[in-house]
Protein backbone atom coordinates (compact mmCIF):
# COMPACT_ATOMS: atom_id res chain seq x y z
CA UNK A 1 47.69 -117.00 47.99
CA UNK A 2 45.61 -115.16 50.22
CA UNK A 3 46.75 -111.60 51.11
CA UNK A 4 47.04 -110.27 54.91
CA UNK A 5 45.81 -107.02 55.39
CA UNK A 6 46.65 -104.26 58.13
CA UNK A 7 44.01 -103.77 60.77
CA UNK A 8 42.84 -100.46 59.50
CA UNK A 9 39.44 -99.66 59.05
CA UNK A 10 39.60 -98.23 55.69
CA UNK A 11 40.45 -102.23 54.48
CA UNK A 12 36.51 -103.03 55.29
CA UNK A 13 33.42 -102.09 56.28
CA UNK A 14 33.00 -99.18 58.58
CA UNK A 15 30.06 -100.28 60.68
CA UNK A 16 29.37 -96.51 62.25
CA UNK A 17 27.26 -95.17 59.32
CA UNK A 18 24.81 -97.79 59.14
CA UNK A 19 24.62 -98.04 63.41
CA UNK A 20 24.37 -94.06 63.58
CA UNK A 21 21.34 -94.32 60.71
CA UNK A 22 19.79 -96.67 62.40
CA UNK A 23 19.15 -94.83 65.67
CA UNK A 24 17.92 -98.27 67.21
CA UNK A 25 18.96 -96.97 70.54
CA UNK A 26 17.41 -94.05 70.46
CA UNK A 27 15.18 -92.43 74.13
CA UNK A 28 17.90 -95.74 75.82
CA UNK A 29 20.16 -95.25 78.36
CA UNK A 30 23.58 -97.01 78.58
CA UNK A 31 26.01 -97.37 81.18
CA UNK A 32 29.51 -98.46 79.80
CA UNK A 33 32.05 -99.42 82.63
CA UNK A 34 35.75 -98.87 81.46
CA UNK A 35 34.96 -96.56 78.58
CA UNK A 36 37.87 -94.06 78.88
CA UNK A 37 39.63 -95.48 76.18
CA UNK A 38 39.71 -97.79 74.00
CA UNK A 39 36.78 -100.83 73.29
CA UNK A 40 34.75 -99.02 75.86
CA UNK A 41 34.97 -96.18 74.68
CA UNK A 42 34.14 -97.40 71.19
CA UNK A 43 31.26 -99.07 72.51
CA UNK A 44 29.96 -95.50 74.13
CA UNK A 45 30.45 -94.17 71.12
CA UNK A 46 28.65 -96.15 68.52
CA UNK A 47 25.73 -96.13 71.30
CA UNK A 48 25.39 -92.67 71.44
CA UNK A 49 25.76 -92.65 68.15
CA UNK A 50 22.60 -94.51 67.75
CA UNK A 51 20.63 -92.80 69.92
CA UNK A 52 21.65 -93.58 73.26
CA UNK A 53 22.72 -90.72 76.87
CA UNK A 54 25.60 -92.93 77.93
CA UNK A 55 27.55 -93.08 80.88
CA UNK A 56 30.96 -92.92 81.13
CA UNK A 57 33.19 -94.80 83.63
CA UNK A 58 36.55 -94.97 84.55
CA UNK A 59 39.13 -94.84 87.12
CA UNK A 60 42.00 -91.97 85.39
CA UNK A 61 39.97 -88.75 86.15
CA UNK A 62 41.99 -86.73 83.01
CA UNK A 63 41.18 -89.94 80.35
CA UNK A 64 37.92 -89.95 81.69
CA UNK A 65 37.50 -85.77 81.09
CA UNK A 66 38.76 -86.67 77.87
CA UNK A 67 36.80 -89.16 76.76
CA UNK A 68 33.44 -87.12 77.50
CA UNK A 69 34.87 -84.04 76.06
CA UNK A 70 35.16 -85.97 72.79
CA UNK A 71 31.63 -87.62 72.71
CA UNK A 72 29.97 -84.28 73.94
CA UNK A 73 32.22 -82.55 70.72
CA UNK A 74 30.26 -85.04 69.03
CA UNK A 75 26.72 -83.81 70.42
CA UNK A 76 25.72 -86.52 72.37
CA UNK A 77 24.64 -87.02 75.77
CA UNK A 78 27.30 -88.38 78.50
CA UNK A 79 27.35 -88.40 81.63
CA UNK A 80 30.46 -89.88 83.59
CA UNK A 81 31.67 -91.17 86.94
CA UNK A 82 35.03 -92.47 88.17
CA UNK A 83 35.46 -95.30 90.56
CA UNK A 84 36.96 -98.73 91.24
CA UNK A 85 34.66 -101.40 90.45
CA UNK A 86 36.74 -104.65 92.11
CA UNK A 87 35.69 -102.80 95.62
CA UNK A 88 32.34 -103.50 96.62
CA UNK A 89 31.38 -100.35 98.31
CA UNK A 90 33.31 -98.24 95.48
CA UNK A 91 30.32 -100.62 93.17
CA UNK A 92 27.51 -99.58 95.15
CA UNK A 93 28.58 -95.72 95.29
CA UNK A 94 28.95 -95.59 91.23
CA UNK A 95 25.63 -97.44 91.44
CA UNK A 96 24.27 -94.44 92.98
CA UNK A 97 26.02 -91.96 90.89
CA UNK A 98 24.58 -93.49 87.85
CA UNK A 99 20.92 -94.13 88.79
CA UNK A 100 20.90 -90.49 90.46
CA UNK A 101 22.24 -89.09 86.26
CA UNK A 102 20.09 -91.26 84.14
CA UNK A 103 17.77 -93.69 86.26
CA UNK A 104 17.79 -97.64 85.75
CA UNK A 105 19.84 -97.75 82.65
CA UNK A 106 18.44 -99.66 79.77
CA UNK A 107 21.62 -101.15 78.96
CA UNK A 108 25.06 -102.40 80.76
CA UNK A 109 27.99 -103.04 79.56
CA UNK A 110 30.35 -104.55 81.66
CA UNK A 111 33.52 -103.67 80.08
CA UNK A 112 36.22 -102.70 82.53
CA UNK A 113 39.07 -105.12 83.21
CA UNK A 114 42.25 -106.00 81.23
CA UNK A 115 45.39 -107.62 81.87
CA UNK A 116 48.15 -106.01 83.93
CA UNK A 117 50.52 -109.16 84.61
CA UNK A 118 52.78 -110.44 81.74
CA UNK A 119 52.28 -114.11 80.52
CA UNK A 120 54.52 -117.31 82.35
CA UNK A 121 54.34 -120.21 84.07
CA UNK A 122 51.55 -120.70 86.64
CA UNK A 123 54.08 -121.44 89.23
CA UNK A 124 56.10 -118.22 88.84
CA UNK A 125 52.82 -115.84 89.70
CA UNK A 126 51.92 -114.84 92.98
CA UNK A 127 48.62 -114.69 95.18
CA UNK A 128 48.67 -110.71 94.55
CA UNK A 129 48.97 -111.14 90.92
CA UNK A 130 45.93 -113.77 90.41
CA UNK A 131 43.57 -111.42 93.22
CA UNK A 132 44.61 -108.58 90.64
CA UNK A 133 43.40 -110.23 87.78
CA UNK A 134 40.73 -111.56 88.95
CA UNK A 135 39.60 -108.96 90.35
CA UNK A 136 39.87 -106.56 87.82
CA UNK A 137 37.76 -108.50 85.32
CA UNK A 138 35.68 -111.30 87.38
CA UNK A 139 34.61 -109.32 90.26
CA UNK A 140 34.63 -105.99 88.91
CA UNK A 141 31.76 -107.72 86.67
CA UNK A 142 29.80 -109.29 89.12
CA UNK A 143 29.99 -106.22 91.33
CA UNK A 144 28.18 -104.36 88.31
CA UNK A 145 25.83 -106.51 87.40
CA UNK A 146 24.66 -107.41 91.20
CA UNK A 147 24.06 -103.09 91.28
CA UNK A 148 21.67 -102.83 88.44
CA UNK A 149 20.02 -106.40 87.94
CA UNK A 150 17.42 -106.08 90.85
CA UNK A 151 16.07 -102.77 89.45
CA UNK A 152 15.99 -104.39 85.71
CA UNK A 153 14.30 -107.62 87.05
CA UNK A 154 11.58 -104.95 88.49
CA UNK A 155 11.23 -103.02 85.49
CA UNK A 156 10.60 -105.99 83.79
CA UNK A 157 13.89 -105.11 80.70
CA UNK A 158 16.88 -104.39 80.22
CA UNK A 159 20.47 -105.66 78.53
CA UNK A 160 23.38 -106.71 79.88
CA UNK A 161 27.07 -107.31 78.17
CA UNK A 162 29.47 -108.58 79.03
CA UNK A 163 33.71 -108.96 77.82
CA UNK A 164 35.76 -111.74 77.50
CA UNK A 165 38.14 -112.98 75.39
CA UNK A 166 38.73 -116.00 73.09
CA UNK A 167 42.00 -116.96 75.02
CA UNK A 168 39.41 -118.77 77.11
CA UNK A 169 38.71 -121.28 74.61
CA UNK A 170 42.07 -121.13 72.97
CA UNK A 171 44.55 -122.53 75.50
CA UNK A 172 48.57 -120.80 74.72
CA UNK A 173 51.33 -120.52 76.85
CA UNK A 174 51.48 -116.73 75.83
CA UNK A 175 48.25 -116.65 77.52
CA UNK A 176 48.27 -115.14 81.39
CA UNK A 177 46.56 -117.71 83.24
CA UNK A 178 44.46 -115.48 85.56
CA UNK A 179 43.32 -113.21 82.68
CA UNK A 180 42.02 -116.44 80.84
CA UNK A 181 40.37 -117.76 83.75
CA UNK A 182 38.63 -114.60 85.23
CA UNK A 183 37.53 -114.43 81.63
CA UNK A 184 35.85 -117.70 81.55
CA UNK A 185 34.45 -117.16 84.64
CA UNK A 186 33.16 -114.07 82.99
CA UNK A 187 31.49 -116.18 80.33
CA UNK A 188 29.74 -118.53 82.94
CA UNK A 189 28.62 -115.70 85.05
CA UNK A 190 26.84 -114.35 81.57
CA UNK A 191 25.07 -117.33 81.13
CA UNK A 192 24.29 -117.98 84.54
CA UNK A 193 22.93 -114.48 84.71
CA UNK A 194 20.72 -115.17 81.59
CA UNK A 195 18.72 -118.41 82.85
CA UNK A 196 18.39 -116.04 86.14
CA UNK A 197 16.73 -112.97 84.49
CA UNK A 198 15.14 -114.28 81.18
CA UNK A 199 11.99 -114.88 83.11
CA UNK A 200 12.07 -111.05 84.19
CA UNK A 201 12.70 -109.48 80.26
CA UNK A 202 16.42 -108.94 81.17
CA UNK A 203 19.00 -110.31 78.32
CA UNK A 204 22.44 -111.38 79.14
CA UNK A 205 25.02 -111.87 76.54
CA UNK A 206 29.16 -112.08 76.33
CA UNK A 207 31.04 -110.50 73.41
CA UNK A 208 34.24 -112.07 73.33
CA UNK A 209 37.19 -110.35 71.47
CA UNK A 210 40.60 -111.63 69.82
CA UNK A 211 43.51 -109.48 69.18
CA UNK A 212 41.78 -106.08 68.67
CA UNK A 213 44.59 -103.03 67.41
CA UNK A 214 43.34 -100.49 69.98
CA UNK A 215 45.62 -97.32 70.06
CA UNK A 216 47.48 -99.44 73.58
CA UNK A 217 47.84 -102.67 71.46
CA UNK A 218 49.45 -100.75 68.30
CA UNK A 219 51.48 -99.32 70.30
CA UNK A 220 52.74 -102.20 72.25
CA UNK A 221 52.63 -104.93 69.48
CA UNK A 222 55.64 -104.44 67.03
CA UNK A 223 54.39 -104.24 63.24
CA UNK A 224 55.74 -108.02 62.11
CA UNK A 225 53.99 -109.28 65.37
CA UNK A 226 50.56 -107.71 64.11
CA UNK A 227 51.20 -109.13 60.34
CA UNK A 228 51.88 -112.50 61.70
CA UNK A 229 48.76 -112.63 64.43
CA UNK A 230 46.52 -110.96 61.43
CA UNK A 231 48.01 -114.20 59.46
CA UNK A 232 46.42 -116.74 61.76
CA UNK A 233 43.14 -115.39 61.29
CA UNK A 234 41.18 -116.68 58.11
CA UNK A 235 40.19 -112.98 57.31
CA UNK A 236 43.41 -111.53 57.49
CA UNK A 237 43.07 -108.99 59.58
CA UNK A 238 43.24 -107.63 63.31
CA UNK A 239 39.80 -106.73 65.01
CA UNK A 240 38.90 -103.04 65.24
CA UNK A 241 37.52 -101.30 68.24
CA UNK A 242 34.47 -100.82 65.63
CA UNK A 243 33.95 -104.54 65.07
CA UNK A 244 33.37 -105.02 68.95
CA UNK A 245 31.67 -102.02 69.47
CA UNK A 246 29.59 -102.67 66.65
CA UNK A 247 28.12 -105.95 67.56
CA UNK A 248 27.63 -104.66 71.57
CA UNK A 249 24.73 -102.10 69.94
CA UNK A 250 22.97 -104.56 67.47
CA UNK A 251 22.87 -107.11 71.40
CA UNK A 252 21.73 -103.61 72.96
CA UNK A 253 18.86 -103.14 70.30
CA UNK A 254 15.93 -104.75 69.81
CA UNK A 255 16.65 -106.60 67.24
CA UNK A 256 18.19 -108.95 68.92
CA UNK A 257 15.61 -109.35 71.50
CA UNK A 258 15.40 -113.02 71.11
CA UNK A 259 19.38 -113.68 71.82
CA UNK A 260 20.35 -114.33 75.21
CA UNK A 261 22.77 -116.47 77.30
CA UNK A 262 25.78 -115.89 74.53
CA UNK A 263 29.42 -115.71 73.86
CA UNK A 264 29.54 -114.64 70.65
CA UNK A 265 33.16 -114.37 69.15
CA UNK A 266 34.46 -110.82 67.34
CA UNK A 267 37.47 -112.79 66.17
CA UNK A 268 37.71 -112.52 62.32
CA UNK A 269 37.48 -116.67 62.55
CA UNK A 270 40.46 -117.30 64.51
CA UNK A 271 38.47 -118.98 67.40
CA UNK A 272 37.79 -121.59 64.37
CA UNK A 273 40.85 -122.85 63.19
């Protein structure tokens, strides 16, 4: 019988070794939006960790201290800058921030978003619940990548990622609808944004994530729940923040220069079965 195994990372391959050897971000520049905690902050991480200044974002001004205290402990290069994304002039000023600390960055992740509204019936949610949702992951994307694509288009480079989820492929009534559809919207938006800027030297591609144990998630997801979600995936396990975070700098590098116009799944094979 196969065996499930907990979502630790000593039970497989730590991925921050090779990606910190491998500098292949090294002399880039990286803007990750909600990298306080968690993915984001994984992603900043393992980007600075191969050579990349990144730049922080968030809205909690203490996480967001945090956070850079612990990369900068590390000896890398952050900068940071707080702000709320879903608000179109709050976009443009974080914009500013960022070009004014490290120029046109080479890379964007659009990361921020998340789910604040528990799962039930589409009837049952209000208009103020499905604007949150929304957005907090659709908008919030679109307002960073409408910032920084005119200055990559000009430049002639640059990456962009984005975040979704496989719940928008995967329909469950545990799912919350506006979380699954901002996150397909996210998806479209990705491509869209691909066919747009290809012609300019400006890649486009969507990592999307299943049930990855961040520090919230173990938390909030009881032991037997994690056994039995790491069950229905045909590796056994629960994604890591490393697994994401790992794949967002090999789309960063250059060696995947000739992949654009993605999803790719970080799902341990669940989006498969």
């Amino acid at each position: 019988m196969p065996t499930t195994h907990e979502s630790s990372p000593a039970t497989h391959a730590d991925p921050t070794g090779a990606v910190a050897r491998s500098q292949c971000l090294a002399a880039r520049t990286a803007l990750v939006t909600g990298s306080s905690r968690g993915i984001g902050l994984e992603i900043a991480r393992l980007m600075a960790r191969a050579g990349a200044e990144v730049v922080l974002h968030g809205r909690d001004a203490e996480r967001l201290d945090a956070a850079a205290r612990m990369l900068r402990a590390e000896h890398h290069r952050v900068h940071q800058v707080r702000g709320a994304l879903d608000d179109a002039e709050d976009a443009e000023r974080i914009h500013d921030e960022v070009t004014a600390q490290v120029g046109v960055p080479d890379v964007v992740v659009a990361n921020a978003g998340g789910s604040a509204v528990r799962p039930g019936p589409v009837e049952e949610m209000t208009s103020e619940e499905w604007a949150r949702e929304v957005g907090a992951n659709l908008t919030s994307t679109f307002h960073t990548v409408q910032a920084f694509i005119p200055a990559m288009k000009s430049r002639g480079s640059g990456v962009v990622l984005t975040v979704s989820s496989t719940a928008t492929r995967i329909a469950s009534p545990q799912s919350p609808p506006a979380y699954t559809a901002a996150k397909a919207g996210v998806e479209m938006l990705t491509r869209t944004l691909a066919a747009q800027t290809g012609p300019y030297g400006v890649r486009a591609n969507c990592l999307a994530a299943a049930t990855v144990l961040t520090e919230r998630n173990a938390a909030q997801i009881p032991h037997e729940t994690q056994e039995q979600i790491a069950a229905a995936h045909p590796l056994r396990r629960l994604g890591t923040v490393e697994d994401v975070a790992a794949l967002a700098v090999f789309l960063a590098s250059d060696a995947a220069s000739w992949i654009t116009g993605e999803v790719i799944d970080v799902a341990g094979g669940s989006s498969i079965t």
